[in-house]
C-alpha atoms as a PDB file:
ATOM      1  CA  UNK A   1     -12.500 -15.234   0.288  1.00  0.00           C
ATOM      2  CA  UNK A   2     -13.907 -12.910   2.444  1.00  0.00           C
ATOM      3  CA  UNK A   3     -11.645 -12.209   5.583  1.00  0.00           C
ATOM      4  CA  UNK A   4     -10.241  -9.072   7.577  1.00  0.00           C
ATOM      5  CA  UNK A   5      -6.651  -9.148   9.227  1.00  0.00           C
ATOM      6  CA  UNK A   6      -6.610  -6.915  12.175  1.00  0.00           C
ATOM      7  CA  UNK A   7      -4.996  -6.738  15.606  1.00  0.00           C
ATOM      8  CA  UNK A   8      -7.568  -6.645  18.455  1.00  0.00           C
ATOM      9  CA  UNK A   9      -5.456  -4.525  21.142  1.00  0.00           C
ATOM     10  CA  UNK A  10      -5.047  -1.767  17.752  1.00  0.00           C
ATOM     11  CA  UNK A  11      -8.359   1.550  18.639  1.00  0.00           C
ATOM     12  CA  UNK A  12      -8.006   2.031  14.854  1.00  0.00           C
ATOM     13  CA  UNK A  13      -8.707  -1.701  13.982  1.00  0.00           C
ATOM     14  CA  UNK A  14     -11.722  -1.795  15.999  1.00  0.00           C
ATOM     15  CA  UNK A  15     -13.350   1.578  15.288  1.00  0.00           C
ATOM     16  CA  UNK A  16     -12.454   0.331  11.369  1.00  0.00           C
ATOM     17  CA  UNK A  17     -14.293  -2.606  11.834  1.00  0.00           C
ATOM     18  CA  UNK A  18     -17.273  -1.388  13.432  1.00  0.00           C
ATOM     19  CA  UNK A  19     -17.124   1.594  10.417  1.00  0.00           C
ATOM     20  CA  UNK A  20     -17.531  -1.211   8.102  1.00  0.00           C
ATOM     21  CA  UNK A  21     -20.117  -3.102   9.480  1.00  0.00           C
ATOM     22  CA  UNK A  22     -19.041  -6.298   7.896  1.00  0.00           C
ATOM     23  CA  UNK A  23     -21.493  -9.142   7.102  1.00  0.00           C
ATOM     24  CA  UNK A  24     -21.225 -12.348   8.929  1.00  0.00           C
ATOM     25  CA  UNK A  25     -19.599 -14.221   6.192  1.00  0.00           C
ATOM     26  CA  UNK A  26     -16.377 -12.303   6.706  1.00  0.00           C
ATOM     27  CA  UNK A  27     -13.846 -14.442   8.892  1.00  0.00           C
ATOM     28  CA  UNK A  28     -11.845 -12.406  11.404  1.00  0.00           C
ATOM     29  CA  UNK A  29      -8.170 -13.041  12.182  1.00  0.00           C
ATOM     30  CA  UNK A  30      -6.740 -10.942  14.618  1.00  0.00           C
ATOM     31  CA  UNK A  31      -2.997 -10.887  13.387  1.00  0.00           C
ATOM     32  CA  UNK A  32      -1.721 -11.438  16.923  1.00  0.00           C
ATOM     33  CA  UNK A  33      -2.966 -14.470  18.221  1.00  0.00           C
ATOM     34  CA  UNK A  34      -2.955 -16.724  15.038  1.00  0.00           C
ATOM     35  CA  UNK A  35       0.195 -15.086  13.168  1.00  0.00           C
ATOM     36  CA  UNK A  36      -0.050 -14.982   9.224  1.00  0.00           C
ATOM     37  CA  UNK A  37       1.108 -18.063   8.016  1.00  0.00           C
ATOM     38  CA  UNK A  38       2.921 -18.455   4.591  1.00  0.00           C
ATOM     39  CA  UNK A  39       0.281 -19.072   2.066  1.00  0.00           C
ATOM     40  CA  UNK A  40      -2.275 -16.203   3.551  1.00  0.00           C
ATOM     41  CA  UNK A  41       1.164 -13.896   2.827  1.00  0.00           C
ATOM     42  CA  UNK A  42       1.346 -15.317  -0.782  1.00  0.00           C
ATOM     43  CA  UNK A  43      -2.454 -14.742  -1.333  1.00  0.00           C
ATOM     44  CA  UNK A  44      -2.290 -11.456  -0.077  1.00  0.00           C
ATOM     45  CA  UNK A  45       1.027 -10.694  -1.914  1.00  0.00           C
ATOM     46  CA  UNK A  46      -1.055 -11.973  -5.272  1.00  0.00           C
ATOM     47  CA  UNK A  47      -4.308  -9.505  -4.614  1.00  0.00           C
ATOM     48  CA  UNK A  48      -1.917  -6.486  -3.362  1.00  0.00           C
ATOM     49  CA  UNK A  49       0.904  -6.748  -6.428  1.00  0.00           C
ATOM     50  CA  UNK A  50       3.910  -7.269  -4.177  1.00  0.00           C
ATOM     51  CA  UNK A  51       4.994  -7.340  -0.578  1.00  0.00           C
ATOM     52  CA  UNK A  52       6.093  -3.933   0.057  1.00  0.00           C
ATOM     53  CA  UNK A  53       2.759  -2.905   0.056  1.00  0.00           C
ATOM     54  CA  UNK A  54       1.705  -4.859   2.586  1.00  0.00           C
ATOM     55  CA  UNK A  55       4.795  -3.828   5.120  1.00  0.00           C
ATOM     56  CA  UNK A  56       3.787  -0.885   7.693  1.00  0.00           C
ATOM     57  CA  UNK A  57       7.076   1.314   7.517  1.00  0.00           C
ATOM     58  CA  UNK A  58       5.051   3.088  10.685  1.00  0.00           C
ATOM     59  CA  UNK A  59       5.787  -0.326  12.707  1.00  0.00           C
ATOM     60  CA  UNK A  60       7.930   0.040  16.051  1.00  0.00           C
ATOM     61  CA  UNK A  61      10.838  -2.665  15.219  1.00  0.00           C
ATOM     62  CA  UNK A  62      10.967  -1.046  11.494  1.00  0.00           C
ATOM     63  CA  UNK A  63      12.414   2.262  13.769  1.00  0.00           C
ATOM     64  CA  UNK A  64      14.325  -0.142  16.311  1.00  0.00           C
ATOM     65  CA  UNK A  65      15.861  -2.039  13.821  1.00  0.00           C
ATOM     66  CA  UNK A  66      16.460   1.368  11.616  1.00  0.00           C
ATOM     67  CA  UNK A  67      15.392  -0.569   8.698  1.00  0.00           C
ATOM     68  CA  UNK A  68      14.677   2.619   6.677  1.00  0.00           C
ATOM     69  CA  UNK A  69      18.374   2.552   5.643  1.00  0.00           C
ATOM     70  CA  UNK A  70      18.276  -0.370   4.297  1.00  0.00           C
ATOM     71  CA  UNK A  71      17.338  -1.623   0.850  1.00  0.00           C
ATOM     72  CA  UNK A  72      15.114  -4.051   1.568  1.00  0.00           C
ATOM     73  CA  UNK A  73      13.886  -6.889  -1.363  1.00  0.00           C
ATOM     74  CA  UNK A  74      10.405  -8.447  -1.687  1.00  0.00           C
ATOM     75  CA  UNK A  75      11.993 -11.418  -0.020  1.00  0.00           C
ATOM     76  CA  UNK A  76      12.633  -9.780   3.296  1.00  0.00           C
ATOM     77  CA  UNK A  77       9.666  -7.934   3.250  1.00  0.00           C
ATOM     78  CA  UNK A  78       7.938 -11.419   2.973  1.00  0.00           C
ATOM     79  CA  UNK A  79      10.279 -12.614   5.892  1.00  0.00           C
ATOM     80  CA  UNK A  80       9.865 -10.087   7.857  1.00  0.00           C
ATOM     81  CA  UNK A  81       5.675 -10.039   7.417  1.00  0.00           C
ATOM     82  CA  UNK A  82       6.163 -13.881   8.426  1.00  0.00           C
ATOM     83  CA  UNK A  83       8.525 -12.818  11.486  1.00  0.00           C
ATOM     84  CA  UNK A  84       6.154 -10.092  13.336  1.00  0.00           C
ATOM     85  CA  UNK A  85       2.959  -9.375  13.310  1.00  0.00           C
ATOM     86  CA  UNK A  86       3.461  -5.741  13.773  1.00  0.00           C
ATOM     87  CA  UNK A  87       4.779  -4.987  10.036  1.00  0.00           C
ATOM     88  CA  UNK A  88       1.090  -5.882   8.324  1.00  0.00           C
ATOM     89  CA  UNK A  89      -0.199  -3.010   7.832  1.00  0.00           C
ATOM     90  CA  UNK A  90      -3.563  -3.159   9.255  1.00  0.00           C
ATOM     91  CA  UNK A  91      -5.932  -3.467   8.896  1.00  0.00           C
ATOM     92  CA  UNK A  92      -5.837  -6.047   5.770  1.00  0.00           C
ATOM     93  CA  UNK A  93      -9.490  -6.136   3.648  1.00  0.00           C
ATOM     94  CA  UNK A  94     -10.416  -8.984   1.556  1.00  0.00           C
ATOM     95  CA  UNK A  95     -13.564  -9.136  -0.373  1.00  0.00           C
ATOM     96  CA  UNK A  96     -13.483 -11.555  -2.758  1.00  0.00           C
ATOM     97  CA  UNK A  97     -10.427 -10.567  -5.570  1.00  0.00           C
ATOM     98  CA  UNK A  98     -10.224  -7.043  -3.937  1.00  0.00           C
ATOM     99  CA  UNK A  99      -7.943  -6.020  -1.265  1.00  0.00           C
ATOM    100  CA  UNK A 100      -7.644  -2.963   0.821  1.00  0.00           C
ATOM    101  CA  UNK A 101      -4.625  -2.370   2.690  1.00  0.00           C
ATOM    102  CA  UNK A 102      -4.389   0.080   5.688  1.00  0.00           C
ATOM    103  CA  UNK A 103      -6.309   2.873   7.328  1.00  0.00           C
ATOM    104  CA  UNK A 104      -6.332   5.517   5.524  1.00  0.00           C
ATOM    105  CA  UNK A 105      -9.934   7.272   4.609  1.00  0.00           C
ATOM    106  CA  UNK A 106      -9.800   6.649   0.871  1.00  0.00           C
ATOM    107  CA  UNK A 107      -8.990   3.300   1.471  1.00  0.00           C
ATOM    108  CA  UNK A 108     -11.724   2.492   4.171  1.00  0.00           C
ATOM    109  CA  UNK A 109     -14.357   4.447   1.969  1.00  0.00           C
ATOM    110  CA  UNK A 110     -13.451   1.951  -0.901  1.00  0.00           C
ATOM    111  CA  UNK A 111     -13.717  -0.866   1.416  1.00  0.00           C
ATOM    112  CA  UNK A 112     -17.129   0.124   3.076  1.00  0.00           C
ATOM    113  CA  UNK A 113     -18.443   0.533  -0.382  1.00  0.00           C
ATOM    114  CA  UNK A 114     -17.211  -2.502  -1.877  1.00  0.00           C
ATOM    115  CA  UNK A 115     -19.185  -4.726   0.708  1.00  0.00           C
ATOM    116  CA  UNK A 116     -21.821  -3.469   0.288  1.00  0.00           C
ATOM    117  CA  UNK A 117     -22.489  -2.732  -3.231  1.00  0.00           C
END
């Protein structure tokens, strides 16, 4: 699978995505208008190692909803990934069995390289 989960209305997203210059055989879901459903969390949760790493704790509601103080299991992460859109953290890279998770430089190098090795 080769697929890129990003939010369209997100500067960071797009400039990412134009960064990696992704071939045309990557499909592009933007998180917002078709939610994640179920089994795209469970793939991802298989390529990443668990849910957690897939949660933004930089998300709005994760403030509102002062979620920091809570202990949170893998099964609310997974229900709350499934609830909003806003707690992927994006963007979401999958090339084949690798996954990159986020924005951060390393992370976008790694991505950028792996497509196009």
């Amino acid at each position: 699978m080769k697929k890129i989960y990003y939010l369209s209305t997100c500067d960071t997203c797009k400039r990412i995505l134009k960064e990696l210059d992704a071939p045309g055989e990557f499909t592009l879901q933007d998180i917002k208008k078709e939610p994640l459903k179920e089994e795209e969390i469970e793939s991802l949760k298989k390529l990443s190692g668990n849910y957690e790493k897939l949660f933004s704790k930089r998300a709005r509601l994760y403030k509102e909803r002062d979620l920091k103080n809570k202990q949170l299991s893998e099964e609310d992460y997974k229900t709350l990934l499934l609830e909003h859109y806003t707690f992927l953290k994006r963007p979401v890279i999958v090339n084949e069995n690798e996954i990159f998770i986020g924005n951060s430089k390393k992370t976008v190098e790694a991505a950028k390289k792996s497509i196009h090795e």
